[in-house]
Protein backbone atom coordinates (compact mmCIF):
# COMPACT_ATOMS: atom_id res chain seq x y z
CA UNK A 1 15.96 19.06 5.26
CA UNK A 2 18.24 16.41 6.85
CA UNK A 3 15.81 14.02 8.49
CA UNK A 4 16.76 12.65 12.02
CA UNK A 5 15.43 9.02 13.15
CA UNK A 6 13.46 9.37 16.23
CA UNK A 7 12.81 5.70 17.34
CA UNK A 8 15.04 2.62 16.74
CA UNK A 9 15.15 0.49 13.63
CA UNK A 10 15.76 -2.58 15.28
CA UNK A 11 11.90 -3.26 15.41
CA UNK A 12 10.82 -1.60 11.93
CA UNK A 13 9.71 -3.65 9.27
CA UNK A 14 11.30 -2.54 5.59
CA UNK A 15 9.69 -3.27 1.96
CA UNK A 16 11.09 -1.94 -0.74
CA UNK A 17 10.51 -2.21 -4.42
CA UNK A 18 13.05 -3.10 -6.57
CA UNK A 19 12.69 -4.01 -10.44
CA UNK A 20 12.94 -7.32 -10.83
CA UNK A 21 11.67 -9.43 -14.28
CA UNK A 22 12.72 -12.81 -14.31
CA UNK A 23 11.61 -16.62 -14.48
CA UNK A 24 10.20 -18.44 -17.87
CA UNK A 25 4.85 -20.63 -17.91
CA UNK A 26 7.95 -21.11 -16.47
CA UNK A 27 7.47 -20.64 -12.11
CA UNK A 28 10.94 -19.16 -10.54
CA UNK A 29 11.84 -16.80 -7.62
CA UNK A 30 12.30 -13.46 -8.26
CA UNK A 31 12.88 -10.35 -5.87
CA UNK A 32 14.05 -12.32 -3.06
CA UNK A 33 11.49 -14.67 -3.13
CA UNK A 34 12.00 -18.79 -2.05
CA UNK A 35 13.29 -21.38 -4.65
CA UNK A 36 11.83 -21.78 -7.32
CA UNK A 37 8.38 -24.18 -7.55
CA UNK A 38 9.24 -27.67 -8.89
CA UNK A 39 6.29 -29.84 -9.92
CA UNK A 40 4.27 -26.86 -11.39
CA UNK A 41 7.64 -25.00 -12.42
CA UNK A 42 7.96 -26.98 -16.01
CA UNK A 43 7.00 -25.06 -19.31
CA UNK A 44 3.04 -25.27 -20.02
CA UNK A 45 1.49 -24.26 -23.27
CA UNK A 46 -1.76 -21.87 -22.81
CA UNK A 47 -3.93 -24.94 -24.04
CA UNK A 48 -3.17 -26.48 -20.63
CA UNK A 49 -4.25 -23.65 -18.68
CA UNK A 50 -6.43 -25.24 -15.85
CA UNK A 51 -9.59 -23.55 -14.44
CA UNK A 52 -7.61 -24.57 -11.01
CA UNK A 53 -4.66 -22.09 -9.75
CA UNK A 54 -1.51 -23.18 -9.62
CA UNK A 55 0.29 -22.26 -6.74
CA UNK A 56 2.75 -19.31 -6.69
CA UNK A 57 4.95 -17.81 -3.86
CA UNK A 58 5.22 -14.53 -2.98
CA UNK A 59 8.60 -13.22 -4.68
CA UNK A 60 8.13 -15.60 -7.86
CA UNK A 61 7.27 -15.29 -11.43
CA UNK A 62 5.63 -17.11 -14.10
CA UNK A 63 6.67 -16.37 -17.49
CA UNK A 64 5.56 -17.56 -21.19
CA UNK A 65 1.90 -16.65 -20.40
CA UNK A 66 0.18 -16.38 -24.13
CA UNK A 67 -3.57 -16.04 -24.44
CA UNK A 68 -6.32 -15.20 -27.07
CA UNK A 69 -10.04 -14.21 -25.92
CA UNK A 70 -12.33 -17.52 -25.35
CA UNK A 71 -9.05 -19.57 -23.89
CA UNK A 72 -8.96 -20.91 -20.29
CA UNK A 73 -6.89 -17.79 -18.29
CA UNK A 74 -3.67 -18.58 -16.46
CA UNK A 75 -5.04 -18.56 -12.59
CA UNK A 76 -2.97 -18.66 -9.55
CA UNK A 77 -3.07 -18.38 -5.75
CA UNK A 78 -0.82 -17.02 -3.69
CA UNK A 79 -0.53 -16.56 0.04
CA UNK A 80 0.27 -13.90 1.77
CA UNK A 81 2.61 -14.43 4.90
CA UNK A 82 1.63 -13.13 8.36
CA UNK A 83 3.20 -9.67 8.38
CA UNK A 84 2.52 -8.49 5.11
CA UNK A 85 1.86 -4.99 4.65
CA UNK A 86 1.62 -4.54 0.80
CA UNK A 87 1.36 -6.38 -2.37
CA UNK A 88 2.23 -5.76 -5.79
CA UNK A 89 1.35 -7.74 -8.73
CA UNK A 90 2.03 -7.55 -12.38
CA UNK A 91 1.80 -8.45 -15.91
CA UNK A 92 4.97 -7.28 -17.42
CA UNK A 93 6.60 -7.49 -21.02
CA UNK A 94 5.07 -9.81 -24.15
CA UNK A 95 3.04 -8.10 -26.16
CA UNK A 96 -1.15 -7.76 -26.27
CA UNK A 97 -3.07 -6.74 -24.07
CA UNK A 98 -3.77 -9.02 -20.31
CA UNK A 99 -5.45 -7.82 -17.85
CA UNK A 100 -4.97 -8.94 -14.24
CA UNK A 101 -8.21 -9.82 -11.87
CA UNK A 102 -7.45 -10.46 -8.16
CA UNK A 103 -10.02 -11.93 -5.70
CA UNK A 104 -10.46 -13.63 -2.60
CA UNK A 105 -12.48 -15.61 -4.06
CA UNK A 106 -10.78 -18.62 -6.03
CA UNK A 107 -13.78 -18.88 -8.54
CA UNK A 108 -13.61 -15.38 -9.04
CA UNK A 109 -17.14 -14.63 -8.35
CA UNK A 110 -18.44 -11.31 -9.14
CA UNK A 111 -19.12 -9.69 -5.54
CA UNK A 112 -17.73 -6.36 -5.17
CA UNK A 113 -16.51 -7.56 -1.92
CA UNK A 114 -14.44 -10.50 -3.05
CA UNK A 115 -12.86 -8.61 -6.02
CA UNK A 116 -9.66 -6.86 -5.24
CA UNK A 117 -8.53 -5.05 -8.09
CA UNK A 118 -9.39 -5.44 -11.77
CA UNK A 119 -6.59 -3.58 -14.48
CA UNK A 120 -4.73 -3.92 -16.94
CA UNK A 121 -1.20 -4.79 -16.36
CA UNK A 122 -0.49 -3.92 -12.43
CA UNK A 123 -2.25 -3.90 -8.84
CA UNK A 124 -0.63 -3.06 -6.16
CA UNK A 125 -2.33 -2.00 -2.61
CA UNK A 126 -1.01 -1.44 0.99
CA UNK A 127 -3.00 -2.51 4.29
CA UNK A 128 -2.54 -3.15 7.96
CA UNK A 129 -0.41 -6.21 8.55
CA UNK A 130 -2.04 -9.13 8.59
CA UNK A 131 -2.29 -11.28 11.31
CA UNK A 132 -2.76 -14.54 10.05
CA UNK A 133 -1.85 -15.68 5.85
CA UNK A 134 -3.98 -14.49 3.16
CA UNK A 135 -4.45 -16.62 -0.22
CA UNK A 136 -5.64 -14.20 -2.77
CA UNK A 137 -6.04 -15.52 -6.56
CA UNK A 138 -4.82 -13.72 -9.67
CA UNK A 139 -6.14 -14.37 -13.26
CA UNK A 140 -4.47 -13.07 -16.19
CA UNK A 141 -7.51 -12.68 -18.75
CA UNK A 142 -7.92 -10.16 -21.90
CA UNK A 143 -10.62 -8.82 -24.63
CA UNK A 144 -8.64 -9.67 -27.09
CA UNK A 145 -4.77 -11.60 -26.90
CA UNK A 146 -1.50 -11.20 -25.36
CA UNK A 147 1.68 -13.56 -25.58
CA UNK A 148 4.89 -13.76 -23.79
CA UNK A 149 3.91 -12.23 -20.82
CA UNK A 150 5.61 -12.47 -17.48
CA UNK A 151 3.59 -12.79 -14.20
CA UNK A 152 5.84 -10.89 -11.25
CA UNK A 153 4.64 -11.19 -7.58
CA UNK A 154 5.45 -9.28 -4.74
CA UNK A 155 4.82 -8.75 -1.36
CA UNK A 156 6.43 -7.03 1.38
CA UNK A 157 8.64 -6.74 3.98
CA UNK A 158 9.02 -10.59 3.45
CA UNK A 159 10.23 -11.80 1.12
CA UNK A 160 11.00 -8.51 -0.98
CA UNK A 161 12.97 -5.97 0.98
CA UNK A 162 12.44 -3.83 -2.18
CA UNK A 163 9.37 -3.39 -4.19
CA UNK A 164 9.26 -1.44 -7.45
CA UNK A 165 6.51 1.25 -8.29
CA UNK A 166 5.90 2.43 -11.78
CA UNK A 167 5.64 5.69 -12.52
CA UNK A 168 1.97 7.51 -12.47
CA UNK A 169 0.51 4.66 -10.24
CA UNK A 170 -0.46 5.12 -6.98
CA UNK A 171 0.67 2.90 -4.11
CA UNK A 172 -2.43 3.30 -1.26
CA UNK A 173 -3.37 2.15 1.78
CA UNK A 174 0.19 3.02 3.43
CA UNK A 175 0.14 3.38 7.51
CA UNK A 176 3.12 3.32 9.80
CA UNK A 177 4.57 4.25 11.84
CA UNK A 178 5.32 0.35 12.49
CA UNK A 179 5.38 -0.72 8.92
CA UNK A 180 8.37 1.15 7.19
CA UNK A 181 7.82 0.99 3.42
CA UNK A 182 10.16 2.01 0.96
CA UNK A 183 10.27 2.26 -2.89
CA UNK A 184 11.69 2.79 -5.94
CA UNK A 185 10.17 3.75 -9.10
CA UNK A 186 10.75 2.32 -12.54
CA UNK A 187 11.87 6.13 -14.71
CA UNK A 188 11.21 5.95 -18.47
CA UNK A 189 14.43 6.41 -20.82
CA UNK A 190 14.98 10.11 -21.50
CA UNK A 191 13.72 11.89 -17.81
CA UNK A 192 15.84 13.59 -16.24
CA UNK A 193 13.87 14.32 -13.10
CA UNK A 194 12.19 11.82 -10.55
CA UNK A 195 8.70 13.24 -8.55
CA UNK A 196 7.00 11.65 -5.99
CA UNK A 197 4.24 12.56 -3.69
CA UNK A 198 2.10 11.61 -0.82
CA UNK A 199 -1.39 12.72 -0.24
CA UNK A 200 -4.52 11.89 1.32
CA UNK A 201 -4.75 9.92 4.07
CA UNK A 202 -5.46 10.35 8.03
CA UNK A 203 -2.86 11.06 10.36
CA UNK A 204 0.65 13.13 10.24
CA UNK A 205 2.85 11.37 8.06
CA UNK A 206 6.38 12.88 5.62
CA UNK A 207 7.76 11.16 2.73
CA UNK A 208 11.42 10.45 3.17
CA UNK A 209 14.27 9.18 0.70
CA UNK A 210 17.21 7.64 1.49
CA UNK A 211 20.33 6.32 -0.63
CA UNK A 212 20.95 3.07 1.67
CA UNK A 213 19.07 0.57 3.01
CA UNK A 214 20.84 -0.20 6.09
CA UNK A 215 22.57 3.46 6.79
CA UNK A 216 19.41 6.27 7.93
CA UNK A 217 21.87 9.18 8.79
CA UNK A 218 21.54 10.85 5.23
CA UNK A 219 17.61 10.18 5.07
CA UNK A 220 16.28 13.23 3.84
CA UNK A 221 12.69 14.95 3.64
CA UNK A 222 10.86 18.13 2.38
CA UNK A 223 7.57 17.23 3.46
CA UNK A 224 4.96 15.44 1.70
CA UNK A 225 6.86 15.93 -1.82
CA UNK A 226 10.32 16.09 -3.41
CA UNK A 227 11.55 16.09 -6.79
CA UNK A 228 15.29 14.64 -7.06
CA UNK A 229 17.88 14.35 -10.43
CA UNK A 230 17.93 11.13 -11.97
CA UNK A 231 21.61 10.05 -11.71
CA UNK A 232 23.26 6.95 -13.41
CA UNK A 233 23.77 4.53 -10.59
CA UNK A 234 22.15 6.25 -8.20
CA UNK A 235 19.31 4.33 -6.81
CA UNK A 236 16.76 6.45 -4.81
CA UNK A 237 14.18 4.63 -1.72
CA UNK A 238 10.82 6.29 -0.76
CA UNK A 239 9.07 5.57 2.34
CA UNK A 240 6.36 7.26 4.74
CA UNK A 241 7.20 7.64 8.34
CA UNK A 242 4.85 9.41 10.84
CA UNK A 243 5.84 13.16 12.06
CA UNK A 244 7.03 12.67 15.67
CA UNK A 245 3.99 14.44 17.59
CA UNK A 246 4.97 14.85 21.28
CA UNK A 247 6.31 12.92 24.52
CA UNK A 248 4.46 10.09 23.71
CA UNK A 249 6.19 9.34 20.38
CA UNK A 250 5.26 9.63 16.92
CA UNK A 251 1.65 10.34 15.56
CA UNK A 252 0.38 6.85 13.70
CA UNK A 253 -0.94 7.63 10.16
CA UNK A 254 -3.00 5.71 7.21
CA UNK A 255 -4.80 5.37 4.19
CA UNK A 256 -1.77 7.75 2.40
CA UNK A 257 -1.13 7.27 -0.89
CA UNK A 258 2.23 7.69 -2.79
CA UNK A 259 2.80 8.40 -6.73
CA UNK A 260 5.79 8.83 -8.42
CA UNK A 261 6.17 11.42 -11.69
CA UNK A 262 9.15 11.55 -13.98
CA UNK A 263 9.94 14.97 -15.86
């Protein structure tokens, strides 16, 4: 089904996710993100790690992370603009095995209410857009050791238009209709077929794809799921927008939650 925009995009906030490894503990901006950090941007070898953050932007990376069980973690803090709507954050490449701890809490104390999300290489989580910054901490411990790892931030609409989701893990927590989301998913060599879903969540909501970010007429939907070819060159964007309900406009929606498959 051919999807046609109801309401104007002049006042509708995009995020995206887009694939995007880069810096070297190296700090740089990635995804869209400001310039890179300078003071805390120069190489530091895991027996510096301070129990202090160091300060990260949204959009940046930190790369060279190596760590072995007992060691001081990597920490950082990063804040969250007015207007965000979703986060993701990652510990990508290297080899081991980290394991990424957010909090509110800058000591990381162990109150289910200060704790974020605890796992293994990725968190990601979408809420209502906040109305004043946010500084949440990350910590990239393990059991046992991991080296070369790269930290990748993200946080959305500002400054990454595009976000990237990998596949089998579940982006929640998405409302609209004033926060457009979209997304991309990372597909593993060899699938031929991309999935994705959206479930749960209160409200009337539709999962739409389009092929540009700045032209709608083509957006297409088939409900809550589709399943599309995987095409070389061919980049695909997911986002939830609320069915239109009646005169009044469009029926707002939350807590949905999106997952992509690959076949």
């Amino acid at each position: 089904m051919k999807y046609t925009e109801q309401r104007s995009f002049s006042g509708i906030r995009p995020m995206a996710l887009a694939a995007a490894l880069c810096g070297s503990f190296v700090v740089t901006a990635c995804g869209g993100g400001s310039d890179a950090i300078d003071a805390v941007a120069k190489a530091t070898a895991k027996s510096a790690y301070s129990p202090f953050p160091t300060t990260i932007q949204p959009g940046q990376s930190a790369s060279n992370l190596s760590l072995s069980a007992g060691e001081t973690e990597p920490r950082f803090a990063l804040t969250l603009p007015v207007g965000t709507t979703a986060v993701k954050i990652e510990a990508a490449g290297g080899t081991g095995s980290p394991a990424v701890t957010l909090s509110s809490d800058p000591n990381f104390g162990s109150g289910s209410s200060d704790m974020i999300c605890v796992s293994s290489r990725t968190c990601q989580w979408a809420f209502a857009p906040l109305t004043a910054t946010k500084t949440i901490y990350i910590l990239i411990g393990t059991r046992s050791s991991y080296s070369n790892v790269t930290l990748n931030t993200f946080a959305g609409p500002q400054p990454n238009q595009v976000i990237p989701l990998n596949i089998g893990e579940p982006m929640s927590g998405l409302s609209g209709p004033a926060n457009r989301v979209y997304f991309t998913f990372n597909v593993p060599a060899g699938a031929s077929q991309l999935g994705v879903s959206l479930t749960a969540g209160d409200g009337n909501a539709q999962l739409l794809e389009t092929e540009s970010l700045t032209d709608f007429s083509r957006a297409y939907t088939s409900g809550t799921s589709m399943m599309l070819p995987i095409t070389a060159g061919k980049t695909y964007y997911f986002f939830p927008d609320s069915v239109k309900g009646n005169s009044s406009g469009p029926v707002p929606f939350n807590n949905y939650t999106m997952t992509g498959y690959a076949q």
